[in-house]
PDB file of N, CA and C in Angstrom:
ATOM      1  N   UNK A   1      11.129   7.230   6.888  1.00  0.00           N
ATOM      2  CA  UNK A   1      11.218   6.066   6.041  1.00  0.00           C
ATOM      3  C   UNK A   1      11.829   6.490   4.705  1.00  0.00           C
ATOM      4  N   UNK A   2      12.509   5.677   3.813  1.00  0.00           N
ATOM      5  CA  UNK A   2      13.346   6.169   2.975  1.00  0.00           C
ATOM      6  C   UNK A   2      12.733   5.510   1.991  1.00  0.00           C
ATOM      7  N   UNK A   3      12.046   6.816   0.987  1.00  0.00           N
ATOM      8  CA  UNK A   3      11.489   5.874  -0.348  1.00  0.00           C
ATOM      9  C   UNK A   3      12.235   6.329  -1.111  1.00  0.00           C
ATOM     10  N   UNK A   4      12.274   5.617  -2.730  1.00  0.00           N
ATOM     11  CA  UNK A   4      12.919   5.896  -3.840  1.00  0.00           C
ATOM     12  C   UNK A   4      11.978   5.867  -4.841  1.00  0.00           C
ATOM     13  N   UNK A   5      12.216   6.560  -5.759  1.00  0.00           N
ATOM     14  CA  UNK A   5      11.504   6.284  -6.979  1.00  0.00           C
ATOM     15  C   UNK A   5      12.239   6.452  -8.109  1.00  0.00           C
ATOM     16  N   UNK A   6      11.787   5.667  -9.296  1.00  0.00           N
ATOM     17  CA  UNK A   6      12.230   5.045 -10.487  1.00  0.00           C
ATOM     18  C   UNK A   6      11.741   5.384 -11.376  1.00  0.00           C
ATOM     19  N   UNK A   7      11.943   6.603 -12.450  1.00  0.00           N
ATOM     20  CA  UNK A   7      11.403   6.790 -13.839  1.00  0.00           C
ATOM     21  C   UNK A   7      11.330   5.896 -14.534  1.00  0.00           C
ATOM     22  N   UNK A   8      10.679   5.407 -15.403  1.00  0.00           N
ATOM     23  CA  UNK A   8      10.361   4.413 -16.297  1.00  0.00           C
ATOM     24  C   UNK A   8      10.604   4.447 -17.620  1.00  0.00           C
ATOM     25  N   UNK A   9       9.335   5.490 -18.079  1.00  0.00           N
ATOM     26  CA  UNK A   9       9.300   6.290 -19.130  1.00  0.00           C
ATOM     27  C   UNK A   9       8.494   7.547 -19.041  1.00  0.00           C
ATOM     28  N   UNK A  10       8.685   7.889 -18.257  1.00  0.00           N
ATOM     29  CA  UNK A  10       7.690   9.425 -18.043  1.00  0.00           C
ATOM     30  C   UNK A  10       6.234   9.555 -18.043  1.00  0.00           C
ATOM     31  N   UNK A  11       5.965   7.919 -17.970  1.00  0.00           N
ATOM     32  CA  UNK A  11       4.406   7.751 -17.571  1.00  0.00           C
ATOM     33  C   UNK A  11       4.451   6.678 -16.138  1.00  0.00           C
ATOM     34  N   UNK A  12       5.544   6.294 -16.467  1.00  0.00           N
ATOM     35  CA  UNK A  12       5.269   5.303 -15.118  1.00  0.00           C
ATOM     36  C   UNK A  12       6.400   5.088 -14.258  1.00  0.00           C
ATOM     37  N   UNK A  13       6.292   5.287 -12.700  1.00  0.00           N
ATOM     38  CA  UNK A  13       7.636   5.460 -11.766  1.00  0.00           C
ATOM     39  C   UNK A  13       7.565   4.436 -11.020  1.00  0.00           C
ATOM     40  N   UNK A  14       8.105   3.676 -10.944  1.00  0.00           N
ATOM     41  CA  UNK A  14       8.348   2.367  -9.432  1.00  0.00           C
ATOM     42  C   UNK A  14       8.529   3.370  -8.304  1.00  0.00           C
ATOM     43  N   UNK A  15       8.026   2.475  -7.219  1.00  0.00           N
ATOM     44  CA  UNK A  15       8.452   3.061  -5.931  1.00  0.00           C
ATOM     45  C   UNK A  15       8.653   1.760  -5.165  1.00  0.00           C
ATOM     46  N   UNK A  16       9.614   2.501  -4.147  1.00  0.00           N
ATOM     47  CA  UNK A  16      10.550   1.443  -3.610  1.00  0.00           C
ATOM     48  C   UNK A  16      11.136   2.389  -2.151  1.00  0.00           C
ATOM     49  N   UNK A  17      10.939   1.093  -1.283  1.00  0.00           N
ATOM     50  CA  UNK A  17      10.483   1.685   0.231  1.00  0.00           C
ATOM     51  C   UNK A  17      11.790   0.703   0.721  1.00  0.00           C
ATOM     52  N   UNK A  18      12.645   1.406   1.824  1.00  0.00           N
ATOM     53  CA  UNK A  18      13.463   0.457   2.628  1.00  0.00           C
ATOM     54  C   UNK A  18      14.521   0.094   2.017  1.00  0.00           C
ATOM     55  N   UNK A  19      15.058   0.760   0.784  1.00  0.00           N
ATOM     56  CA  UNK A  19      16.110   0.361  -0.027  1.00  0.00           C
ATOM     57  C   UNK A  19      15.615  -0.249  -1.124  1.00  0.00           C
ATOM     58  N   UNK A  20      15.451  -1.286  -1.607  1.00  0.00           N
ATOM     59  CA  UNK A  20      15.274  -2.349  -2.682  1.00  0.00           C
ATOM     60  C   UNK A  20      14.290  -3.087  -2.630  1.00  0.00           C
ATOM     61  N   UNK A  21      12.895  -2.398  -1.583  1.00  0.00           N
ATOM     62  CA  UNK A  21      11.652  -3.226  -1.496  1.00  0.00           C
ATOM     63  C   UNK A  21      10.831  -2.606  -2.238  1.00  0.00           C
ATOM     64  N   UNK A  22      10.313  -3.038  -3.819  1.00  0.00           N
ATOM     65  CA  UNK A  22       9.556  -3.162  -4.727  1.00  0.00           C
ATOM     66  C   UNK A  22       8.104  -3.251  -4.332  1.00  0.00           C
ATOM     67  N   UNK A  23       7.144  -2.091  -4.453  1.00  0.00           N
ATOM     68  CA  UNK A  23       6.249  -1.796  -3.857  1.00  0.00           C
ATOM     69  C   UNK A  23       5.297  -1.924  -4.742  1.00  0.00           C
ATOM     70  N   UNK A  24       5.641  -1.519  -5.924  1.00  0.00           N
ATOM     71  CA  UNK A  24       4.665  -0.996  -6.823  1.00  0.00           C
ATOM     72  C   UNK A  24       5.073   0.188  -7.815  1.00  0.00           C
ATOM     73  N   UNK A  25       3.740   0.907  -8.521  1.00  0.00           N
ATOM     74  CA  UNK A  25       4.515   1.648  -9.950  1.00  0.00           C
ATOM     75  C   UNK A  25       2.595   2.290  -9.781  1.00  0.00           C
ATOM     76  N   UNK A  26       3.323   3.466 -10.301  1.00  0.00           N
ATOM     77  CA  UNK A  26       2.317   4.556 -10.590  1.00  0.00           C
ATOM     78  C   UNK A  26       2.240   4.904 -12.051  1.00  0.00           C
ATOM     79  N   UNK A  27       1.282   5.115 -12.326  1.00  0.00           N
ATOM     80  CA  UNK A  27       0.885   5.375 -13.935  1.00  0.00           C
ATOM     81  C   UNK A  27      -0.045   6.483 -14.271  1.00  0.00           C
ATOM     82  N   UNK A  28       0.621   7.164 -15.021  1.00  0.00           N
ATOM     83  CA  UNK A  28      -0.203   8.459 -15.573  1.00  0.00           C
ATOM     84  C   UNK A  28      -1.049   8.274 -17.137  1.00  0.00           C
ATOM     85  N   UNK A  29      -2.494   8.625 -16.975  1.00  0.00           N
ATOM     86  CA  UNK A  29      -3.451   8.039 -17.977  1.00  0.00           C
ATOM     87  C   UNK A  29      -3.530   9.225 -18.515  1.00  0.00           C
ATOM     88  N   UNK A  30      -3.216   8.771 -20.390  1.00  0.00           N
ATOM     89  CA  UNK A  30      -2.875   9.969 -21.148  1.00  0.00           C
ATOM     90  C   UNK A  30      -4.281  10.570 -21.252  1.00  0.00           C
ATOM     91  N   UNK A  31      -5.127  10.621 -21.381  1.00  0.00           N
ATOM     92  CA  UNK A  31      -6.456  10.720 -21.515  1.00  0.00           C
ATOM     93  C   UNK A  31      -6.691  12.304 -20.099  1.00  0.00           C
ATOM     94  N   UNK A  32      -6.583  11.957 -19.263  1.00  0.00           N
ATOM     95  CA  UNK A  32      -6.685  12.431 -17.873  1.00  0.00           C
ATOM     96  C   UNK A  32      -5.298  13.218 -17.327  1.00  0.00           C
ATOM     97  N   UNK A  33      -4.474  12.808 -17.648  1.00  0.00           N
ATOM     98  CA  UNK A  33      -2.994  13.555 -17.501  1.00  0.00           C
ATOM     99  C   UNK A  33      -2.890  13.332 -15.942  1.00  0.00           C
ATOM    100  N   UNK A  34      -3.559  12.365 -15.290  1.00  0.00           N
ATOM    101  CA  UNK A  34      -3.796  12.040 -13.631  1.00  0.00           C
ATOM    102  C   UNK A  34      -2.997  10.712 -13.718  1.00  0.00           C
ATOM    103  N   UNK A  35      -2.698  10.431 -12.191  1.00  0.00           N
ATOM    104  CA  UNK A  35      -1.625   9.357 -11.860  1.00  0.00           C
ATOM    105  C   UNK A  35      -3.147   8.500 -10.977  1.00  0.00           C
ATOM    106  N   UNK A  36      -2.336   6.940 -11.112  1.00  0.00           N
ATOM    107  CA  UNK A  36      -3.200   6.255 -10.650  1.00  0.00           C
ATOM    108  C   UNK A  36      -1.938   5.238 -10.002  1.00  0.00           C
ATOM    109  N   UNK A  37      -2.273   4.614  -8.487  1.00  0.00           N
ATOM    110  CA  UNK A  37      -1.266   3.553  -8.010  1.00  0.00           C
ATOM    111  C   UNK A  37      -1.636   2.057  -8.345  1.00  0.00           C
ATOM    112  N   UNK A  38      -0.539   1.284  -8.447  1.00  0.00           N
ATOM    113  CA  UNK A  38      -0.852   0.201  -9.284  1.00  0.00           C
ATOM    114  C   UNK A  38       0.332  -0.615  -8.208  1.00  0.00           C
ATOM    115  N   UNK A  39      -0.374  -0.414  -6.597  1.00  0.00           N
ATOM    116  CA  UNK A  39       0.487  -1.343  -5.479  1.00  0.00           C
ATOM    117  C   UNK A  39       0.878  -2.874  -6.251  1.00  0.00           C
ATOM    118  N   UNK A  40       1.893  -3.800  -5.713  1.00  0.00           N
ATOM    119  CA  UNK A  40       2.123  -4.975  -6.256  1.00  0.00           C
ATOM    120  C   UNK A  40       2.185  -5.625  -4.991  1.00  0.00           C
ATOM    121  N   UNK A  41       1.420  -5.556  -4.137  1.00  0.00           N
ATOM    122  CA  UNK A  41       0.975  -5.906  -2.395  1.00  0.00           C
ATOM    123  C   UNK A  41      -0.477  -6.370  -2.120  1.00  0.00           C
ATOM    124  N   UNK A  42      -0.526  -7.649  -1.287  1.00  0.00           N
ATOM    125  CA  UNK A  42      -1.785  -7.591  -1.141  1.00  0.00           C
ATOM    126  C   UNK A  42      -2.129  -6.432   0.140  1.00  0.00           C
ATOM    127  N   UNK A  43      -3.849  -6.092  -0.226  1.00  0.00           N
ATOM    128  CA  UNK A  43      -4.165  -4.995   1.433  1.00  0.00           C
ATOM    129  C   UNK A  43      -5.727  -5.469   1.558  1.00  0.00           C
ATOM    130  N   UNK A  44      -6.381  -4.827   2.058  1.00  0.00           N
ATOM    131  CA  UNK A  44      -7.645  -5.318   2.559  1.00  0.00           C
ATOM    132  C   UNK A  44      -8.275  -4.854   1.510  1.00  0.00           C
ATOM    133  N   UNK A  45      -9.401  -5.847   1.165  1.00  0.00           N
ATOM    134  CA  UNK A  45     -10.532  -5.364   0.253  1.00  0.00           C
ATOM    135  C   UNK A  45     -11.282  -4.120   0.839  1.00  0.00           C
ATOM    136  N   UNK A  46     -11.475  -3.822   1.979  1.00  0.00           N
ATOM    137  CA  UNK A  46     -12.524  -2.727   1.766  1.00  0.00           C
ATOM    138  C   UNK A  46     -11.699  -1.399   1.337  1.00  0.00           C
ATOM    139  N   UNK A  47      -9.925  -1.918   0.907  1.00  0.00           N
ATOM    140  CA  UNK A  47      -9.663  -0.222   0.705  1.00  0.00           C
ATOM    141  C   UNK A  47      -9.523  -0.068  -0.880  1.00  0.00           C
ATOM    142  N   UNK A  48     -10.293  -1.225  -1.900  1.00  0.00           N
ATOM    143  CA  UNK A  48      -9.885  -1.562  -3.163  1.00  0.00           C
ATOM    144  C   UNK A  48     -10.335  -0.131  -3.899  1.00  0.00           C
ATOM    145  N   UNK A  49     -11.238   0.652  -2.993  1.00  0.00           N
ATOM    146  CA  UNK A  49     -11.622   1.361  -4.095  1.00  0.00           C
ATOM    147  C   UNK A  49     -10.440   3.139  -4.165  1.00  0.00           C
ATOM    148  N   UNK A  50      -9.331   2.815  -3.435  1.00  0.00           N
ATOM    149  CA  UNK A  50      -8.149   3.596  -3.658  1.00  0.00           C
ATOM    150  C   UNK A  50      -7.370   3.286  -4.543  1.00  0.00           C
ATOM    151  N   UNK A  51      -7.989   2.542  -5.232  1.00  0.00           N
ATOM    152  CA  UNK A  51      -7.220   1.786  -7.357  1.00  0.00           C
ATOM    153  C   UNK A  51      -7.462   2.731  -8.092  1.00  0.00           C
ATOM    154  N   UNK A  52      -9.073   3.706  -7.735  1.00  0.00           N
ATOM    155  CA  UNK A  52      -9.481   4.270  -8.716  1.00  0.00           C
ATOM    156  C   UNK A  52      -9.566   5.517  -8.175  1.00  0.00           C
ATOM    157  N   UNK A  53      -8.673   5.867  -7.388  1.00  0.00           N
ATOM    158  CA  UNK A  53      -8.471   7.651  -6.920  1.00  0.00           C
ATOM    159  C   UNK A  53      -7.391   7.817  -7.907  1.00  0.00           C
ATOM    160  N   UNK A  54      -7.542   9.101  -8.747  1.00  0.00           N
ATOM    161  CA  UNK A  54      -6.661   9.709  -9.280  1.00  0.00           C
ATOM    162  C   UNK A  54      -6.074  11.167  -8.436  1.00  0.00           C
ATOM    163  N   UNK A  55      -4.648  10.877  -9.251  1.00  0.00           N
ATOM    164  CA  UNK A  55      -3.528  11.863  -8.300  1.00  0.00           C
ATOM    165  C   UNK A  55      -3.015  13.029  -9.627  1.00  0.00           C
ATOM    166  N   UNK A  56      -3.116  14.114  -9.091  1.00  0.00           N
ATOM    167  CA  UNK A  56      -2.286  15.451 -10.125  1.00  0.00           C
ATOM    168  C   UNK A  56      -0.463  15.114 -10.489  1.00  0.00           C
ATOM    169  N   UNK A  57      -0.194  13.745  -9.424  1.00  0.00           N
ATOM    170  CA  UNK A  57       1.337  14.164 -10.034  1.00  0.00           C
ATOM    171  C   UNK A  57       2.049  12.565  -9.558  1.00  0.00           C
ATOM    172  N   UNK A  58       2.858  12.126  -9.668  1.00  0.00           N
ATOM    173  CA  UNK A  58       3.505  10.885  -9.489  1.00  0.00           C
ATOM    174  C   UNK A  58       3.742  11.188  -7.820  1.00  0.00           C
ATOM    175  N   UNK A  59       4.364  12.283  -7.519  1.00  0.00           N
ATOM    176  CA  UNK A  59       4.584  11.794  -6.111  1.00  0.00           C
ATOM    177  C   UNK A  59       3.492  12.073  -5.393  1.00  0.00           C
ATOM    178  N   UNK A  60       2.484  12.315  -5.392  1.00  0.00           N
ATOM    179  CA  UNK A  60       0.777  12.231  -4.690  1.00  0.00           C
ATOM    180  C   UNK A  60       0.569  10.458  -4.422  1.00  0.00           C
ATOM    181  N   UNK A  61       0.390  10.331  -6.469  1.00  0.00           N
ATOM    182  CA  UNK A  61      -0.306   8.854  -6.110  1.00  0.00           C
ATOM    183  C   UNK A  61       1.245   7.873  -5.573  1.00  0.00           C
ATOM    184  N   UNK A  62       2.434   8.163  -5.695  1.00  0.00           N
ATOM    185  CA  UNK A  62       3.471   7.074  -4.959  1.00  0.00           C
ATOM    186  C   UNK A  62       3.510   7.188  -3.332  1.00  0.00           C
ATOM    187  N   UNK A  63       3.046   8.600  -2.679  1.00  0.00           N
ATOM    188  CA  UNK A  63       3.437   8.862  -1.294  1.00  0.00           C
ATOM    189  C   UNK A  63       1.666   8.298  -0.540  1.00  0.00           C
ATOM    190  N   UNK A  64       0.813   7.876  -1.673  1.00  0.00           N
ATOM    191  CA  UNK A  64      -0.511   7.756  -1.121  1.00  0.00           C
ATOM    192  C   UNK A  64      -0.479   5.974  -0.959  1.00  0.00           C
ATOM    193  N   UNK A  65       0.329   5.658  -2.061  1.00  0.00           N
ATOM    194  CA  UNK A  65       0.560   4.043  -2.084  1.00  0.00           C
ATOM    195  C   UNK A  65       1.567   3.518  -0.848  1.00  0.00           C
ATOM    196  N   UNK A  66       2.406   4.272  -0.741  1.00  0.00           N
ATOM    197  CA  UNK A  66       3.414   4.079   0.822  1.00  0.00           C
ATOM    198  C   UNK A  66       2.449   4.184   1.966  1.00  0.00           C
ATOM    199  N   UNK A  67       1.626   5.066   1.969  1.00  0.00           N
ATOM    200  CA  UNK A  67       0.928   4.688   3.374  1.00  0.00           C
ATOM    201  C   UNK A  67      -0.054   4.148   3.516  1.00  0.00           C
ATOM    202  N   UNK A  68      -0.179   3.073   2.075  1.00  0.00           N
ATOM    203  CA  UNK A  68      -1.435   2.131   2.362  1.00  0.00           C
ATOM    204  C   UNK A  68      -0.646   1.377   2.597  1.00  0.00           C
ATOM    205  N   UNK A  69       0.693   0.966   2.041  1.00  0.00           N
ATOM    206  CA  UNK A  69       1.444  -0.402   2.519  1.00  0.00           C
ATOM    207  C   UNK A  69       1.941  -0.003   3.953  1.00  0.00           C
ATOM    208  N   UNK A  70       2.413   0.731   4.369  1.00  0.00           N
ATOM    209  CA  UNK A  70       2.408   0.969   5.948  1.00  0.00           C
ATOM    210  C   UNK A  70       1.012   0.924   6.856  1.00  0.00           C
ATOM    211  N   UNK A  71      -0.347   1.490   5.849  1.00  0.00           N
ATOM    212  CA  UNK A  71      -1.362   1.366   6.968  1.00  0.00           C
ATOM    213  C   UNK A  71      -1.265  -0.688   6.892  1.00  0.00           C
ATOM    214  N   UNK A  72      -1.439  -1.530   6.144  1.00  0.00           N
ATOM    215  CA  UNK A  72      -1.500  -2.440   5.572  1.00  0.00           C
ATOM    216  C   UNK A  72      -0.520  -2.927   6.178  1.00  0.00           C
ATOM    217  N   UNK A  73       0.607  -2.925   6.636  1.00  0.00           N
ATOM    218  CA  UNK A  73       1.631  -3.709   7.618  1.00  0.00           C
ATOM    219  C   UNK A  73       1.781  -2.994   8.919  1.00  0.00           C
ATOM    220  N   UNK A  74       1.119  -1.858   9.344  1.00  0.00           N
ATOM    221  CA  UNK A  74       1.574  -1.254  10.595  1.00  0.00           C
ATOM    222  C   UNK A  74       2.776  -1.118  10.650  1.00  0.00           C
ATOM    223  N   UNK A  75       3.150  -0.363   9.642  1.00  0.00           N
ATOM    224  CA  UNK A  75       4.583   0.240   9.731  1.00  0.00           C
ATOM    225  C   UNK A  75       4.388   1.686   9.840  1.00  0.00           C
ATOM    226  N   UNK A  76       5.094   2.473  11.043  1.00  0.00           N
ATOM    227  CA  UNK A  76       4.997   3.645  11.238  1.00  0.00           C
ATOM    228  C   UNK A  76       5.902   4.215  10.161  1.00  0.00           C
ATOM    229  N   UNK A  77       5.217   5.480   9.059  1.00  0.00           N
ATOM    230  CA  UNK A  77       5.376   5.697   8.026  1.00  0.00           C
ATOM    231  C   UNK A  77       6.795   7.159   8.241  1.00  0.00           C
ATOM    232  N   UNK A  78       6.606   7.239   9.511  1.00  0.00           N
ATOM    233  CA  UNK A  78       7.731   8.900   9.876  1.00  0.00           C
ATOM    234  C   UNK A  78       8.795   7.753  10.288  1.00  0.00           C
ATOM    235  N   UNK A  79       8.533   6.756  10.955  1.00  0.00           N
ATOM    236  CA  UNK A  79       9.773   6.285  11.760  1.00  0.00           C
ATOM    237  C   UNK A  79       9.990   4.978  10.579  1.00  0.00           C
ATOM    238  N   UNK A  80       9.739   4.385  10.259  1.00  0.00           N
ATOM    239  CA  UNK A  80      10.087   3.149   9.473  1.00  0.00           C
ATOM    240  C   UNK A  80       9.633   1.991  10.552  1.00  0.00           C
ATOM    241  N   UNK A  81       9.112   2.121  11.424  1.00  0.00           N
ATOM    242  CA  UNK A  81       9.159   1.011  12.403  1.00  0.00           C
ATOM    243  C   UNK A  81       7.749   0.412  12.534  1.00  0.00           C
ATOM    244  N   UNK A  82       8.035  -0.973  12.629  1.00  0.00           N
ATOM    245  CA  UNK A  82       6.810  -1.865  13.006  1.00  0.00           C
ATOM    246  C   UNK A  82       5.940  -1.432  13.927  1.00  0.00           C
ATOM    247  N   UNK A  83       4.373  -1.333  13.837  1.00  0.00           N
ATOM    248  CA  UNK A  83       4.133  -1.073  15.588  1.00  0.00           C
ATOM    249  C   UNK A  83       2.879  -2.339  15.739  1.00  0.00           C
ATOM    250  N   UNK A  84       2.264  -2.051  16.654  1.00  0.00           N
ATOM    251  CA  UNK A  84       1.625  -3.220  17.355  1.00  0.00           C
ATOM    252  C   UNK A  84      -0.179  -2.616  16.760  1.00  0.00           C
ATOM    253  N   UNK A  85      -0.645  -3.211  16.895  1.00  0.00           N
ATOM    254  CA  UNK A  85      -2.516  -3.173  17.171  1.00  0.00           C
ATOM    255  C   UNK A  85      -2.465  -2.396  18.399  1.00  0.00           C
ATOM    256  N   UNK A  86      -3.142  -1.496  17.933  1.00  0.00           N
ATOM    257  CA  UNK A  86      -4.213  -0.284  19.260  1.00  0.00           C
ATOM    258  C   UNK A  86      -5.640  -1.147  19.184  1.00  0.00           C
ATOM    259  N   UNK A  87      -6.332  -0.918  20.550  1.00  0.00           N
ATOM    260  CA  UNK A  87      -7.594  -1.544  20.346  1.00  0.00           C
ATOM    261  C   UNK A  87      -8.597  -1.152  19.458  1.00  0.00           C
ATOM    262  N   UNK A  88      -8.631  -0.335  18.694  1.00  0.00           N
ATOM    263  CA  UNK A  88      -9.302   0.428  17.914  1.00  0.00           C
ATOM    264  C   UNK A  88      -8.881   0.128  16.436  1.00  0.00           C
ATOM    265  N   UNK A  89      -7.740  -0.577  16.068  1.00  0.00           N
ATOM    266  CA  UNK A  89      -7.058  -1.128  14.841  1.00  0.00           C
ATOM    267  C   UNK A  89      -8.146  -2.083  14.444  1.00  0.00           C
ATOM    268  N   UNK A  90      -8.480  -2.300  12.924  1.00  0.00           N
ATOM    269  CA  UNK A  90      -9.242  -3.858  12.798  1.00  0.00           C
ATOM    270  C   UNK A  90      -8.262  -4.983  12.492  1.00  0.00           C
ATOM    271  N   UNK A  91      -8.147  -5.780  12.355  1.00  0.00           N
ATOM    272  CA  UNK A  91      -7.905  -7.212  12.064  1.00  0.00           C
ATOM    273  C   UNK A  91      -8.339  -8.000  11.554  1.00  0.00           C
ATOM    274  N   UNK A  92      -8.158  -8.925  10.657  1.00  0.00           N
ATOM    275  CA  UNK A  92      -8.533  -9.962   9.858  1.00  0.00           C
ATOM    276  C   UNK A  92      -9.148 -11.404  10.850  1.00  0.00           C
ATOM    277  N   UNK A  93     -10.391 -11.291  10.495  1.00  0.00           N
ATOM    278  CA  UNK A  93     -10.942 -12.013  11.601  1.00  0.00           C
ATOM    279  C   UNK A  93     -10.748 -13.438  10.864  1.00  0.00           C
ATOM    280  N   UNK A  94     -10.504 -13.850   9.988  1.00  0.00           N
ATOM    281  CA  UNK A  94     -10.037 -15.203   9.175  1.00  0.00           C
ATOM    282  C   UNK A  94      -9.302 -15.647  10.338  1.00  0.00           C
ATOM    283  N   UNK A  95      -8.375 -15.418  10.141  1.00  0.00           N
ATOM    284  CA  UNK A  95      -6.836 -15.738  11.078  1.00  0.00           C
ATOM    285  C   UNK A  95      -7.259 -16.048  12.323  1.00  0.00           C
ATOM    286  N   UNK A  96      -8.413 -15.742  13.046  1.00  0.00           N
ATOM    287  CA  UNK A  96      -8.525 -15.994  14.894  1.00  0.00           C
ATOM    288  C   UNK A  96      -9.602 -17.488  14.411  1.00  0.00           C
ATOM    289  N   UNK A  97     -10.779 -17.924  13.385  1.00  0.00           N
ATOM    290  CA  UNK A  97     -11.562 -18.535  13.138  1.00  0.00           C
ATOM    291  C   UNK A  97     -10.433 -20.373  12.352  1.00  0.00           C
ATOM    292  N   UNK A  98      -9.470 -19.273  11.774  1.00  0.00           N
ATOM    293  CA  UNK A  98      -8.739 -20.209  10.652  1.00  0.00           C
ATOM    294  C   UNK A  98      -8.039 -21.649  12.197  1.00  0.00           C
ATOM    295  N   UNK A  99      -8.210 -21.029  13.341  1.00  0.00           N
ATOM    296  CA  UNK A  99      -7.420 -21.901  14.236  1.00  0.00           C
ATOM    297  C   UNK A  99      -8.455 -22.952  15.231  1.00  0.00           C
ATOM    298  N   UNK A 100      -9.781 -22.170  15.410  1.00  0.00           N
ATOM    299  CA  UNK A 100     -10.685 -22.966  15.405  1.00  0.00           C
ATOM    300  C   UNK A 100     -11.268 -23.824  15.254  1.00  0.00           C
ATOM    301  N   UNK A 101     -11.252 -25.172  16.193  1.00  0.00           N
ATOM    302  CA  UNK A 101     -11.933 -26.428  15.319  1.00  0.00           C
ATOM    303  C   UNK A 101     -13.070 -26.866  16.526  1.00  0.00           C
ATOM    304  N   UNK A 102     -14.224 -26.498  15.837  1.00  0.00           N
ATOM    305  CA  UNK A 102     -15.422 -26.624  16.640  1.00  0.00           C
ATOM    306  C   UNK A 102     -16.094 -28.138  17.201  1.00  0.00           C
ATOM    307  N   UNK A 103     -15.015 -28.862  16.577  1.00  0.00           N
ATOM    308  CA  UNK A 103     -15.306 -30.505  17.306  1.00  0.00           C
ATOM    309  C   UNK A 103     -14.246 -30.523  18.620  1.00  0.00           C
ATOM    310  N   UNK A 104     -13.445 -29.500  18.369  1.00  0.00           N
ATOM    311  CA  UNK A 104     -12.378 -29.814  19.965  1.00  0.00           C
ATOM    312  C   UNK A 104     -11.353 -30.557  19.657  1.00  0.00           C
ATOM    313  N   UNK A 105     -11.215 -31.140  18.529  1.00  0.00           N
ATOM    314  CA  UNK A 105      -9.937 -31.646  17.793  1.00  0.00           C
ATOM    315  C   UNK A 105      -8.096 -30.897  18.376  1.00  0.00           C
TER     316      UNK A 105
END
């Protein structure tokens, strides 16, 4: 998969996946001298608490943010390619309930 990244100002790098797809931006906290990802994607709440992992260097926390948006779309992260649900994948159980209408409508 072909990422890019974007200096800013030497605290903060865009990253950008697939050519010109705007992913998000990593930020280094002067305090800590650690990088933190700052995705611009929605992903599942139970992985919110990877906001507050800090990284030693920009390309840690940008290559850690690419494979939440690949775990997060099932995009195989070596090949660039879409893949399908294994039975063992979870799923957003909204979406099977959201079609449901318990009067039979």
């Amino acid at each position: 998969m072909h990422i890019k990244f974007e200096d800013v100002d030497g605290t903060q790098t865009r990253v950008y996946i697939r050519g010109n797809n705007y992913i998000g931006y990593v930020r280094m906290d002067f305090s800590s001298r650690k990088w933190k990802m700052h995705p611009k994607f929605s992903f599942s709440p139970s992985k919110q608490g990877i906001l507050y992992t800090e990284y030693y260097s920009f390309y840690e926390a940008a290559k850690a943010m690419v494979q939440l948006y690949c775990d997060t779309f099932y995009i195989n992260m070596d090949t660039g390619e879409y893949s399908s649900l294994s039975d063992t994948d979870e799923f957003n159980m909204a979406d099977v309930f959201s079609d449901w209408d318990p009067g039979g409508k």
